[in-house]
N, C-alpha and C. Protein backbone atom coordinates (compact mmCIF):
# COMPACT_ATOMS: atom_id res chain seq x y z
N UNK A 1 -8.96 -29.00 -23.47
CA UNK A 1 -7.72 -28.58 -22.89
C UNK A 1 -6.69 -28.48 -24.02
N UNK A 2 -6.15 -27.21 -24.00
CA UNK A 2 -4.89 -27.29 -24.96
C UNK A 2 -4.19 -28.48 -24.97
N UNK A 3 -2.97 -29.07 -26.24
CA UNK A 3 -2.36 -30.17 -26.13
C UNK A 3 -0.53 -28.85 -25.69
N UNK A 4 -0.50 -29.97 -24.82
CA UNK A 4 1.27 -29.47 -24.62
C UNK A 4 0.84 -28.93 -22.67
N UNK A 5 -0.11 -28.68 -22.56
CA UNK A 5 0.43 -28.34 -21.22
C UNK A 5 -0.70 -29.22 -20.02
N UNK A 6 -0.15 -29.39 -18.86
CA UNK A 6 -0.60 -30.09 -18.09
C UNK A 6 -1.64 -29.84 -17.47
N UNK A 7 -2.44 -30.50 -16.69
CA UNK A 7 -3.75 -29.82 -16.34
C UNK A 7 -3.32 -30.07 -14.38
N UNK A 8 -3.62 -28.80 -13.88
CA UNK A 8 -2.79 -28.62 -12.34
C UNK A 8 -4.34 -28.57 -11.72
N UNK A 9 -4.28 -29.80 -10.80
CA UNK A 9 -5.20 -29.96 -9.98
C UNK A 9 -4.89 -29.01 -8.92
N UNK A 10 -3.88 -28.09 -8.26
CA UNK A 10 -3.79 -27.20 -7.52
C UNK A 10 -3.44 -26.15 -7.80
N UNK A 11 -3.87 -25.05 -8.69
CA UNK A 11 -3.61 -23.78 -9.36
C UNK A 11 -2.90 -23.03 -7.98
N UNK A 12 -3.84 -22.90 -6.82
CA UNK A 12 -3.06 -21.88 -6.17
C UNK A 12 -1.75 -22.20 -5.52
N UNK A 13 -1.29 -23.19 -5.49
CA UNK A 13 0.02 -23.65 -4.94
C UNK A 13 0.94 -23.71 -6.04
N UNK A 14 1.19 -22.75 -6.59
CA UNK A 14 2.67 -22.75 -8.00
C UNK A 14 3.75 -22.44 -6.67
N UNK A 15 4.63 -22.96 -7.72
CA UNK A 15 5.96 -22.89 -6.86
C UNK A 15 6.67 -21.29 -7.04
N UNK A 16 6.46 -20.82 -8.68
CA UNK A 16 6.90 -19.39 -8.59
C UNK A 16 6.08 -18.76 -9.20
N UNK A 17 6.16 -17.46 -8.90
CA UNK A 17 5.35 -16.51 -9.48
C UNK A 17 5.58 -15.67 -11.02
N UNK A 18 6.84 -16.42 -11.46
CA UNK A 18 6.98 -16.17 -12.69
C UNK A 18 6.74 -17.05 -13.41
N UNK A 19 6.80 -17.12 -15.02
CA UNK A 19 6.38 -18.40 -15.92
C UNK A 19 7.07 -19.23 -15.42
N UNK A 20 8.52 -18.69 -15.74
CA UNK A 20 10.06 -19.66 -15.87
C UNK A 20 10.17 -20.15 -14.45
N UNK A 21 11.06 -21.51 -14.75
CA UNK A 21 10.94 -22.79 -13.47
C UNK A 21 12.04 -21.58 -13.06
N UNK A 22 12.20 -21.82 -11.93
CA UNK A 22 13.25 -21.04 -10.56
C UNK A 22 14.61 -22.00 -10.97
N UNK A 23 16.00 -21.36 -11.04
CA UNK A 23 17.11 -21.77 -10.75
C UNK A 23 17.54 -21.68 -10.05
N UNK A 24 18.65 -22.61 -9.96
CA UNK A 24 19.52 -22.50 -8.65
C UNK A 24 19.61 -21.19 -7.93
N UNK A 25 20.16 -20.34 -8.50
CA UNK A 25 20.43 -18.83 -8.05
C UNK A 25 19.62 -17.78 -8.09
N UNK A 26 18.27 -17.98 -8.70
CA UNK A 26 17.54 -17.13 -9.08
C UNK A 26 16.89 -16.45 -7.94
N UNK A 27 16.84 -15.33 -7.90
CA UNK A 27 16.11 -14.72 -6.24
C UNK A 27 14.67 -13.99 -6.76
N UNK A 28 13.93 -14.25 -5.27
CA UNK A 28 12.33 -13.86 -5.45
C UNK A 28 12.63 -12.75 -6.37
N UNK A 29 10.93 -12.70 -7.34
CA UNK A 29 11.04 -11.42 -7.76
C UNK A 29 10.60 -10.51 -6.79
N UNK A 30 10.47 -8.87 -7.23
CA UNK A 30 10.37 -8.32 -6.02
C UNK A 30 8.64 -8.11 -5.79
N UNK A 31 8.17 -8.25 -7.07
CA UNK A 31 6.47 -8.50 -6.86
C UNK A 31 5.76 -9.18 -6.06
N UNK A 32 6.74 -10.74 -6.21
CA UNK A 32 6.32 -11.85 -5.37
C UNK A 32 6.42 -11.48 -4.00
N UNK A 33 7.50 -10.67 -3.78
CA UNK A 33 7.74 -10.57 -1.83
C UNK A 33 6.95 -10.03 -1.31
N UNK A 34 6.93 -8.62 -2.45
CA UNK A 34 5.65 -7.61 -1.91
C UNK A 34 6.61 -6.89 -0.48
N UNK A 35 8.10 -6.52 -1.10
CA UNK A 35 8.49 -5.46 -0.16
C UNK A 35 8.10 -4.19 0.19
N UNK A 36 7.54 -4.23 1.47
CA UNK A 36 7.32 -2.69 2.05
C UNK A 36 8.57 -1.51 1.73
N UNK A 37 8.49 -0.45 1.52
CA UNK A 37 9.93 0.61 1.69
C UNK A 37 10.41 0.51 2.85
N UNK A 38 11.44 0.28 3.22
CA UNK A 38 11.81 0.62 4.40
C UNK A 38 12.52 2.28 4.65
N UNK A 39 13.16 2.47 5.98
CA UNK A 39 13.93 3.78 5.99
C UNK A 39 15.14 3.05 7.16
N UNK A 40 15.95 3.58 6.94
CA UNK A 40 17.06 3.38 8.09
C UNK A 40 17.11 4.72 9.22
N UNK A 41 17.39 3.61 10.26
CA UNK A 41 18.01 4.42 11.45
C UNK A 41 18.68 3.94 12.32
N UNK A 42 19.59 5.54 13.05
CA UNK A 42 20.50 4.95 13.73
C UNK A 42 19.99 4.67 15.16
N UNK A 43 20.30 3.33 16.04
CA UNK A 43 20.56 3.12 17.30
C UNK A 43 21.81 3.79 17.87
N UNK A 44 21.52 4.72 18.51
CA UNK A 44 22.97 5.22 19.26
C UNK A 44 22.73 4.49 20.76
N UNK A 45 24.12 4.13 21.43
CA UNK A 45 23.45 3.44 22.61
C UNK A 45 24.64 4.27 23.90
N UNK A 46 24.27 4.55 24.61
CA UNK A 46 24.76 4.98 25.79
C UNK A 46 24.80 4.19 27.13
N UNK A 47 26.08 4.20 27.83
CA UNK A 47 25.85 4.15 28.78
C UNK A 47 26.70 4.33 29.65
N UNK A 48 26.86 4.42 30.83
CA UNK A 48 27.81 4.43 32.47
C UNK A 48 28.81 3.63 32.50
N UNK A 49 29.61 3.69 31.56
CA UNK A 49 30.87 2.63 32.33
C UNK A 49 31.04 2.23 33.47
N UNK A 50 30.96 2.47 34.53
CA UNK A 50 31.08 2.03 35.71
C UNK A 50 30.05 1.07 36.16
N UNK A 51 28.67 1.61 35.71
CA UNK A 51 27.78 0.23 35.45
C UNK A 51 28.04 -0.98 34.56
N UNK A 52 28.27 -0.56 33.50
CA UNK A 52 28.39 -1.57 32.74
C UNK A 52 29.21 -2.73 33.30
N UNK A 53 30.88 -1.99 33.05
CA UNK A 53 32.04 -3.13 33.74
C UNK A 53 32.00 -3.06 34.82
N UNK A 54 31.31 -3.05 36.21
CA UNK A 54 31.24 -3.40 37.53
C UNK A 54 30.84 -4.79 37.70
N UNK A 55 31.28 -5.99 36.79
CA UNK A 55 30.88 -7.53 37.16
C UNK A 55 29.57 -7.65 37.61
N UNK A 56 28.49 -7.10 37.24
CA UNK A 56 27.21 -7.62 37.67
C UNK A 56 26.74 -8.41 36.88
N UNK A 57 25.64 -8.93 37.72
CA UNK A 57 25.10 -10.23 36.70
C UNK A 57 23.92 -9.26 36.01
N UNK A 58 23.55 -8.04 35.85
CA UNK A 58 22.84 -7.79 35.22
C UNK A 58 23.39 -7.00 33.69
N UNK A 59 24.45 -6.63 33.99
CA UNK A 59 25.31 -5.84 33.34
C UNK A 59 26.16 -7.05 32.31
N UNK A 60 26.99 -7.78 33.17
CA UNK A 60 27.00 -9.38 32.40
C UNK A 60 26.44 -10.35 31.32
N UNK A 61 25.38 -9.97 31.67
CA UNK A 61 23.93 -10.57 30.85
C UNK A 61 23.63 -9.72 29.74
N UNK A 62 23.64 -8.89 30.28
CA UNK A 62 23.47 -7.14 28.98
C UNK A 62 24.72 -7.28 27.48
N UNK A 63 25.95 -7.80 28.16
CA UNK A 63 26.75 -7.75 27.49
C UNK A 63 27.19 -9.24 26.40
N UNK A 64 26.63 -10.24 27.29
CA UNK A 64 26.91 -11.53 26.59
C UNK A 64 25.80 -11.78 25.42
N UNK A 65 24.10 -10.78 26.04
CA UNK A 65 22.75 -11.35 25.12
C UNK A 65 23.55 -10.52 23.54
N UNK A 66 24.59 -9.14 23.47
CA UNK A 66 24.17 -8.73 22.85
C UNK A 66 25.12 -8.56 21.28
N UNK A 67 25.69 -10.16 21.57
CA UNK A 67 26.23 -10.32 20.06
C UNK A 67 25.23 -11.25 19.58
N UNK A 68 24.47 -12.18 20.27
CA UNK A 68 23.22 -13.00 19.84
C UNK A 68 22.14 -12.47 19.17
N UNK A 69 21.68 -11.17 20.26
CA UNK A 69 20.75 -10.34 18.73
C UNK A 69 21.18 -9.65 17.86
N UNK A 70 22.87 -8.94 18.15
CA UNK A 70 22.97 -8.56 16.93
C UNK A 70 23.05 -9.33 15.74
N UNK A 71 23.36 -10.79 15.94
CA UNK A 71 23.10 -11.85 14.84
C UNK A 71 21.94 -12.27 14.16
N UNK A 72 20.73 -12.15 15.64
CA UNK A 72 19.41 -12.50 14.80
C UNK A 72 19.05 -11.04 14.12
N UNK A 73 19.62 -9.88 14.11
CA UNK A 73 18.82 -8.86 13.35
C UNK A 73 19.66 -8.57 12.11
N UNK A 74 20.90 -9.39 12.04
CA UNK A 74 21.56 -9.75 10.76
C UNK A 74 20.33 -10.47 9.86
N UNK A 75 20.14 -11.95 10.54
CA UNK A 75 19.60 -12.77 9.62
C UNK A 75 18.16 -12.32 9.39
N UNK A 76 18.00 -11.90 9.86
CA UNK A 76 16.47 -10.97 9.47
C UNK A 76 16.22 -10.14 8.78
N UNK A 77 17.30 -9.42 8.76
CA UNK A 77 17.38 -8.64 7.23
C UNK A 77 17.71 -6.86 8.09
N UNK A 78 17.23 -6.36 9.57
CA UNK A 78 16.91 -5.38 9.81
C UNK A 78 18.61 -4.40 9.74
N UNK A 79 19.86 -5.55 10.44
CA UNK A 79 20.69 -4.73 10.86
C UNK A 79 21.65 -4.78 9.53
N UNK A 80 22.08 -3.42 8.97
CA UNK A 80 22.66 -2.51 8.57
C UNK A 80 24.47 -2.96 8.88
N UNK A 81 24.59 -1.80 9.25
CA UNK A 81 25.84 -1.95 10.22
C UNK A 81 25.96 -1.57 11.57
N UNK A 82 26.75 -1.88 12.31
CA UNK A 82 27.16 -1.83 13.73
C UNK A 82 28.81 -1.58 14.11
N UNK A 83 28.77 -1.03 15.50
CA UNK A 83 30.04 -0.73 15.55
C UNK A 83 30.44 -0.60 17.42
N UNK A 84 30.75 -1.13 18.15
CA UNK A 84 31.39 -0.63 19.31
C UNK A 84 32.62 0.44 19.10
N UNK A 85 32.09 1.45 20.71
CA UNK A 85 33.56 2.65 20.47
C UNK A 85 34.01 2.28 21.06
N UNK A 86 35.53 3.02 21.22
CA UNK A 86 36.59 2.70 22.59
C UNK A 86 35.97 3.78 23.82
N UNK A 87 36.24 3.82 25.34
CA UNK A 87 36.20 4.39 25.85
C UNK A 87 36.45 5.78 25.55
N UNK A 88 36.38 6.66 25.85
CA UNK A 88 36.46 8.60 25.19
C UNK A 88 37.28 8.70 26.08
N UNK A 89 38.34 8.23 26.84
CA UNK A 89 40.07 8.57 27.10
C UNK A 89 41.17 8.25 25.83
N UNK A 90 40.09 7.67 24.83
CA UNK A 90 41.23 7.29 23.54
C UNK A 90 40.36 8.27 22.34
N UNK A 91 39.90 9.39 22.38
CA UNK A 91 39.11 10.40 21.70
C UNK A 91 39.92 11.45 21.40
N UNK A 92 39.71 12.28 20.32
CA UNK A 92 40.45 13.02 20.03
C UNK A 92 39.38 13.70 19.64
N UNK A 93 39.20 15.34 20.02
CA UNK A 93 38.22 16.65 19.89
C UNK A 93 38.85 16.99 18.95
N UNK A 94 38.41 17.75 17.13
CA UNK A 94 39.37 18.26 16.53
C UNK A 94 38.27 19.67 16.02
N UNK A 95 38.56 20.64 15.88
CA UNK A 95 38.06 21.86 15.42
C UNK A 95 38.19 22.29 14.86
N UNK A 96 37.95 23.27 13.70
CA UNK A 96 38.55 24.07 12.74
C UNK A 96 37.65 25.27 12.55
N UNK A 97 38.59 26.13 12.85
CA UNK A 97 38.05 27.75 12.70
C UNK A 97 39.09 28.60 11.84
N UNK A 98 38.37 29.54 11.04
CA UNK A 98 39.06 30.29 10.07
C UNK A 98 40.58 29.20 9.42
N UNK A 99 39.93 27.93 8.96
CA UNK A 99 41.07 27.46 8.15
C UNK A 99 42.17 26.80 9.34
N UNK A 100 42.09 26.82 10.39
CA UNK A 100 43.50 26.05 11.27
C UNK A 100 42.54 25.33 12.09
N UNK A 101 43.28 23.96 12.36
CA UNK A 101 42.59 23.39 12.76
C UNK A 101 43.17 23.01 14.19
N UNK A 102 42.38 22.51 15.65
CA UNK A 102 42.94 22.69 16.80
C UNK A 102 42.90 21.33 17.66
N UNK A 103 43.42 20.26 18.17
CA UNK A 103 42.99 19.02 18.51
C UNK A 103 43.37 19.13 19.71
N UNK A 104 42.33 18.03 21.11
CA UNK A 104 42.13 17.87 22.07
C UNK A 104 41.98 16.72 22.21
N UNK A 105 42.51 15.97 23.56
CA UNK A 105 42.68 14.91 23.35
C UNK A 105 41.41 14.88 24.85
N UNK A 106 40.91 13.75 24.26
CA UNK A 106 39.58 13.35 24.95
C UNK A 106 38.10 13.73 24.41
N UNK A 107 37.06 13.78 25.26
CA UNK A 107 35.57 13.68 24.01
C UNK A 107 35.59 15.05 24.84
N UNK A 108 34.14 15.35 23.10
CA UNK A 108 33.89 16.73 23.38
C UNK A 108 33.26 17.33 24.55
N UNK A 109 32.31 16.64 25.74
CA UNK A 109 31.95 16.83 26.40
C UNK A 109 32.16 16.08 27.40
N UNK A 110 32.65 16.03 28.80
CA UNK A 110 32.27 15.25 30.08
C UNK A 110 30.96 14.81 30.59
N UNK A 111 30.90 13.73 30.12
CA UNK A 111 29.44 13.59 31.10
C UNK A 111 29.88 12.46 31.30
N UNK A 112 28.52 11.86 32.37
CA UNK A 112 28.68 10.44 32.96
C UNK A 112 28.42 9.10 32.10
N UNK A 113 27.75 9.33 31.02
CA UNK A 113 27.18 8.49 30.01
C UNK A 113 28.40 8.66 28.98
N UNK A 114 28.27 7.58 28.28
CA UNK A 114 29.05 7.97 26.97
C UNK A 114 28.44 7.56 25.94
N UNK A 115 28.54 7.57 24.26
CA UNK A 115 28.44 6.93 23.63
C UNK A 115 28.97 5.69 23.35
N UNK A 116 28.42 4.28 23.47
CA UNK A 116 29.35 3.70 23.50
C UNK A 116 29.82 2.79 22.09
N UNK A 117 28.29 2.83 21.44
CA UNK A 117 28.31 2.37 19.69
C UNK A 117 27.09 2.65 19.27
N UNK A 118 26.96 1.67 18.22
CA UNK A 118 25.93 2.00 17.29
C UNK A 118 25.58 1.01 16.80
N UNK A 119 24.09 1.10 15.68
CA UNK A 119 23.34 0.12 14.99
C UNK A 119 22.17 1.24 13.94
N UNK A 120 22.88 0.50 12.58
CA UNK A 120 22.07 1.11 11.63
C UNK A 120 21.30 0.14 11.19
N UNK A 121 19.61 0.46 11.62
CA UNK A 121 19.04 -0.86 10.57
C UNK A 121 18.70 -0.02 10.18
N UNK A 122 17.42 -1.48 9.29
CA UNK A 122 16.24 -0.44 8.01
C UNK A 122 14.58 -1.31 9.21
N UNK A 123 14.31 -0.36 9.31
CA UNK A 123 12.30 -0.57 9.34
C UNK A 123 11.72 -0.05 8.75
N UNK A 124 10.66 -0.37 8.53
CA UNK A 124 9.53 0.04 7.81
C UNK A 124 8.75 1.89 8.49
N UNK A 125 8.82 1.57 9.78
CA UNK A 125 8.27 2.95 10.20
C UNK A 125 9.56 3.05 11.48
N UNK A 126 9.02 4.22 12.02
CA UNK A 126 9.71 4.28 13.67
C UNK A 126 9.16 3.27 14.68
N UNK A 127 7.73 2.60 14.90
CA UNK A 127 7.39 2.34 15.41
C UNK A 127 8.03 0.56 15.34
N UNK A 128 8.86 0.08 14.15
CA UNK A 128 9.30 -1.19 14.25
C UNK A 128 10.41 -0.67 14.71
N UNK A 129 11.19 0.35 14.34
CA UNK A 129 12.44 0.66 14.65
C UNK A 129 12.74 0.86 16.44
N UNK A 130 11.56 1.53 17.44
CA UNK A 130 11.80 1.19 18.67
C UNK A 130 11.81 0.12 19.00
N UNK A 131 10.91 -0.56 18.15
CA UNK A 131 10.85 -1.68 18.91
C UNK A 131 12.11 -2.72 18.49
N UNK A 132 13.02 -2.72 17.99
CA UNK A 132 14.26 -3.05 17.54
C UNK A 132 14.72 -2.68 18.62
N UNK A 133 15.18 -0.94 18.84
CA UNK A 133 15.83 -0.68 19.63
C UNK A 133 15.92 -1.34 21.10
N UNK A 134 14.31 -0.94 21.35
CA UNK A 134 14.07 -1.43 22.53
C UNK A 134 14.83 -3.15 22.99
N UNK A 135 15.29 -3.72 22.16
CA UNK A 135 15.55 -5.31 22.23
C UNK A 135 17.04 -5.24 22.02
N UNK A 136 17.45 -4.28 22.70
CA UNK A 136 19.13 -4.33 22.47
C UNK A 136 19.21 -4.50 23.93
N UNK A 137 20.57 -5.45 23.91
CA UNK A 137 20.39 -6.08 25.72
C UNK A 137 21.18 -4.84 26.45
N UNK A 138 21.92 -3.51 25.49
CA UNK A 138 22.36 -2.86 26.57
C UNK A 138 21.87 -1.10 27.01
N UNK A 139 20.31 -1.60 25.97
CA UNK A 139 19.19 -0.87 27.07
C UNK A 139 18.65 -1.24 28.50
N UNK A 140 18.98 -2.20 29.09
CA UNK A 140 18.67 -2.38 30.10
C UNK A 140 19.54 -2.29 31.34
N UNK A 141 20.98 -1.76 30.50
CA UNK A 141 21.79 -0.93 31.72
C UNK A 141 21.95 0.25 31.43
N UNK A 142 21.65 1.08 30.00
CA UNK A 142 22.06 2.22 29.64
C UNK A 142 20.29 2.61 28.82
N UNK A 143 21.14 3.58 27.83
CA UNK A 143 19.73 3.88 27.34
C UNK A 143 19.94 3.75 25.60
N UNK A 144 19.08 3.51 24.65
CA UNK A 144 19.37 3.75 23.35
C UNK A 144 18.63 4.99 22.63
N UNK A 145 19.00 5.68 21.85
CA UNK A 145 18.51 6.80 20.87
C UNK A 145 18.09 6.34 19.75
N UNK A 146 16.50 6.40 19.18
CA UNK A 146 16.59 5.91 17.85
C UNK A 146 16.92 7.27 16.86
N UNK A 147 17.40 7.30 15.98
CA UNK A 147 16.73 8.43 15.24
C UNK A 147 16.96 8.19 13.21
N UNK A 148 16.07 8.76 13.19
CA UNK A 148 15.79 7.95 11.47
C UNK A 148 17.55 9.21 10.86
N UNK A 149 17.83 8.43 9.94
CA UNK A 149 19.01 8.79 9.09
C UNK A 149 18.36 9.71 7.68
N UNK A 150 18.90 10.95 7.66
CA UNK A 150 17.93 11.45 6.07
C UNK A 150 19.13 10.80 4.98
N UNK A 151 17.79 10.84 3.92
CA UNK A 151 17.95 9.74 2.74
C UNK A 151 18.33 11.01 1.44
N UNK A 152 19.37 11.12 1.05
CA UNK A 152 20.11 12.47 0.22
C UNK A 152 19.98 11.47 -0.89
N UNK A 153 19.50 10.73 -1.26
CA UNK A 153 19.15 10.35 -2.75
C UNK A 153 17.87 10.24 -2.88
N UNK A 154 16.59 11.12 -2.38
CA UNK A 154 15.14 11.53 -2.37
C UNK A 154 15.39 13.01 -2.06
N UNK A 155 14.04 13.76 -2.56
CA UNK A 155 14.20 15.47 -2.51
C UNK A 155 13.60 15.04 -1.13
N UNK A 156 13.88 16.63 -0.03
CA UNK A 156 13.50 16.82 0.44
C UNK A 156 12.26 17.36 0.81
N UNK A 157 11.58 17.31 1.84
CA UNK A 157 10.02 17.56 2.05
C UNK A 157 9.92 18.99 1.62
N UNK A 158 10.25 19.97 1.68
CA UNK A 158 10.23 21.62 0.86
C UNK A 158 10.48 21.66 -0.54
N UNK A 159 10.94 20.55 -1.20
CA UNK A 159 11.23 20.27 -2.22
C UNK A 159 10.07 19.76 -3.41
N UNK A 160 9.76 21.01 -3.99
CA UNK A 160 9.05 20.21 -4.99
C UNK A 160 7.85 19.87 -5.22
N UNK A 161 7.09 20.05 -4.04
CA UNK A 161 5.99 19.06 -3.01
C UNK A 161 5.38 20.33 -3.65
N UNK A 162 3.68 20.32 -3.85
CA UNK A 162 2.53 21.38 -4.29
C UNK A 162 2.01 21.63 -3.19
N UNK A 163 1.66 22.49 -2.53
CA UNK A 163 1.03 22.58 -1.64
C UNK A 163 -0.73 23.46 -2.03
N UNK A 164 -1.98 22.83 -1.69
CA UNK A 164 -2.65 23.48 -1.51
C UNK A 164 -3.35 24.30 -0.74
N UNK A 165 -3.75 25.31 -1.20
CA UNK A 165 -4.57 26.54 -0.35
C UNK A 165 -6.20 26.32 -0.69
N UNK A 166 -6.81 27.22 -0.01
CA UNK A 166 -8.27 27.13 0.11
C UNK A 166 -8.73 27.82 -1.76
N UNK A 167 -8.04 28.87 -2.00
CA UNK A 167 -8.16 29.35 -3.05
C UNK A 167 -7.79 28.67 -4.41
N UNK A 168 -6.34 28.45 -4.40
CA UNK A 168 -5.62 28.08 -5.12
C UNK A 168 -4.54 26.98 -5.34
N UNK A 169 -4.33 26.44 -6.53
CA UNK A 169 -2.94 25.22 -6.01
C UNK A 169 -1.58 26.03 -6.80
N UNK A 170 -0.42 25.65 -5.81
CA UNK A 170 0.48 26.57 -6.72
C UNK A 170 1.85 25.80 -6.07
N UNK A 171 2.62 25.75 -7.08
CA UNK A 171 3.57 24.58 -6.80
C UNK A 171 4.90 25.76 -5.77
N UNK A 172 5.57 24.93 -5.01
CA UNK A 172 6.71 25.94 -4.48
C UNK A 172 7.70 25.61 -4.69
N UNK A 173 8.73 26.85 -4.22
CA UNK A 173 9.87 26.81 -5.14
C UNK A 173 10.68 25.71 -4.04
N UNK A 174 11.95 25.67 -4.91
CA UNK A 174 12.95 25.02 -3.92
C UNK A 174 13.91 25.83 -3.40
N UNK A 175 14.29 25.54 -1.91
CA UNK A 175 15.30 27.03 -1.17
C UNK A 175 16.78 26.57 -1.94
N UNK A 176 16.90 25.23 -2.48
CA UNK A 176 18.16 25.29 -3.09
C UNK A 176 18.21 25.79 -4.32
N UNK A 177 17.47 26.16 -4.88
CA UNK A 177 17.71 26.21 -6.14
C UNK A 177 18.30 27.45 -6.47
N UNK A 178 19.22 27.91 -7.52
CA UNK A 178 19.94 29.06 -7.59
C UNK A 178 18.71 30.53 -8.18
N UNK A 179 19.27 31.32 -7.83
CA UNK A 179 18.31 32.48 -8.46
C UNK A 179 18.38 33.25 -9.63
N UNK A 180 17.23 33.64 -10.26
CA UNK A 180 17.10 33.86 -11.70
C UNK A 180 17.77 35.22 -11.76
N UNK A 181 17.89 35.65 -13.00
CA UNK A 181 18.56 37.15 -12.94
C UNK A 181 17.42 38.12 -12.25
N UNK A 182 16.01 37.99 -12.62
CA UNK A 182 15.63 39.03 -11.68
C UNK A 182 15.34 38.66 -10.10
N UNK A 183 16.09 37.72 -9.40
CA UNK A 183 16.18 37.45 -7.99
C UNK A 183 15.31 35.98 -8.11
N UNK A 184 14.10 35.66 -8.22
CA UNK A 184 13.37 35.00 -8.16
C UNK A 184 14.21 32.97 -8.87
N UNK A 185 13.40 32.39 -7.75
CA UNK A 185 14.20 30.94 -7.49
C UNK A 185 13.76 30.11 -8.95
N UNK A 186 14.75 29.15 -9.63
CA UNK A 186 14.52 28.47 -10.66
C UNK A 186 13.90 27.25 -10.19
N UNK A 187 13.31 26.77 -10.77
CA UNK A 187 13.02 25.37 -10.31
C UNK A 187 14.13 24.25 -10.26
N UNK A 188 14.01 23.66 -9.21
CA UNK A 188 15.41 22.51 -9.08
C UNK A 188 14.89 21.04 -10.04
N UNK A 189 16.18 20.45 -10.01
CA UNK A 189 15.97 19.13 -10.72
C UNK A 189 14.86 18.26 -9.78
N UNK A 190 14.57 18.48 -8.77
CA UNK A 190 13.59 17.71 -7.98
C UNK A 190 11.99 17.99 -8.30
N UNK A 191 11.85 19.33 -8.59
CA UNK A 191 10.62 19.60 -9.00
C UNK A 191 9.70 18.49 -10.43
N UNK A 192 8.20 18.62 -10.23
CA UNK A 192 7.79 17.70 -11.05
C UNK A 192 6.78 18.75 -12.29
């Protein structure tokens, strides 16, 4: 046995996965966690005012469970940000055509539902992300929308990407990219 270092009757139980002892402040590396990518999306949540605030005990319950999970999906790492709206009698419609702009007071559409807030987490796929959704207490008087948020600091899927044919492989262009003097598209900074 070398002189200077100890001989560890339990190799697989180290405390860190780097050489150096862990400090006070020091956070996992990210090897050690073995983080999945996640993607974010938004919870939009809807529902019936008149259901909601009609004093029911089901509606009641909907409303008291749902600062408790928004806390446990804090400490869990999933929720993002969040936000309750005001009712859409305190909304303002604003438009702008040819440069002037035109405001209305109330939401853009009448319906019986409203928007009433929101929740941005991160999951790993859609399929953790319903199931997030699904556990918001005021799906069970209204309804929630998941829908994933696009990520403008990654190219887009037309972007860049090779596509193969039966014949041939041939890389494609990008629709943003500006055009060459004889018409034909340059390659964008996304291309590889």
């Amino acid at each position: 046995m070398p002189s200077g270092r100890r001989w560890d009757p339990h190799p697989q139980k180290r405390r860190s996965p780097c050489r150096n002892p862990r400090v006070p402040d020091d956070k996992p590396h990210p090897i050690a966690t073995k983080e999945r990518p996640t993607m974010r999306y938004a919870c939009l949540i809807y529902f019936d005012p008149t259901k909601v605030f009609n004093q029911s005990s089901e509606a009641d319950a909907a409303l008291r469970d749902s600062g408790p999970y928004g806390a446990e999906l804090r400490a869990s790492g999933h929720l993002v940000t969040d936000g309750a709206l005001q009712l859409p009698d305190q909304a303002v419609t604003l438009q702008v055509r040819d440069g002037k702009m035109s405001a209305t007071d109330g939401p853009f559409m009448e319906t019986k539902e409203m928007l009433a807030g929101f929740m941005v987490i991160e999951a790993r796929d859609l399929n953790e992300a319903m199931r997030i959704g699904a556990g918001i207490p005021l799906a069970r008087v209204g309804f929630v929308e998941v829908r994933p948020l696009f990520d403008y600091s990654k190219p887009s899927a037309s972007c860049g990407r090779r596509r193969r044919s039966a014949t041939r492989r041939s890389r494609t262009r990008c629709r943003r990219a500006p055009r060459g003097p004889r018409g034909s598209r340059a390659r964008c900074r996304w291309s590889t």
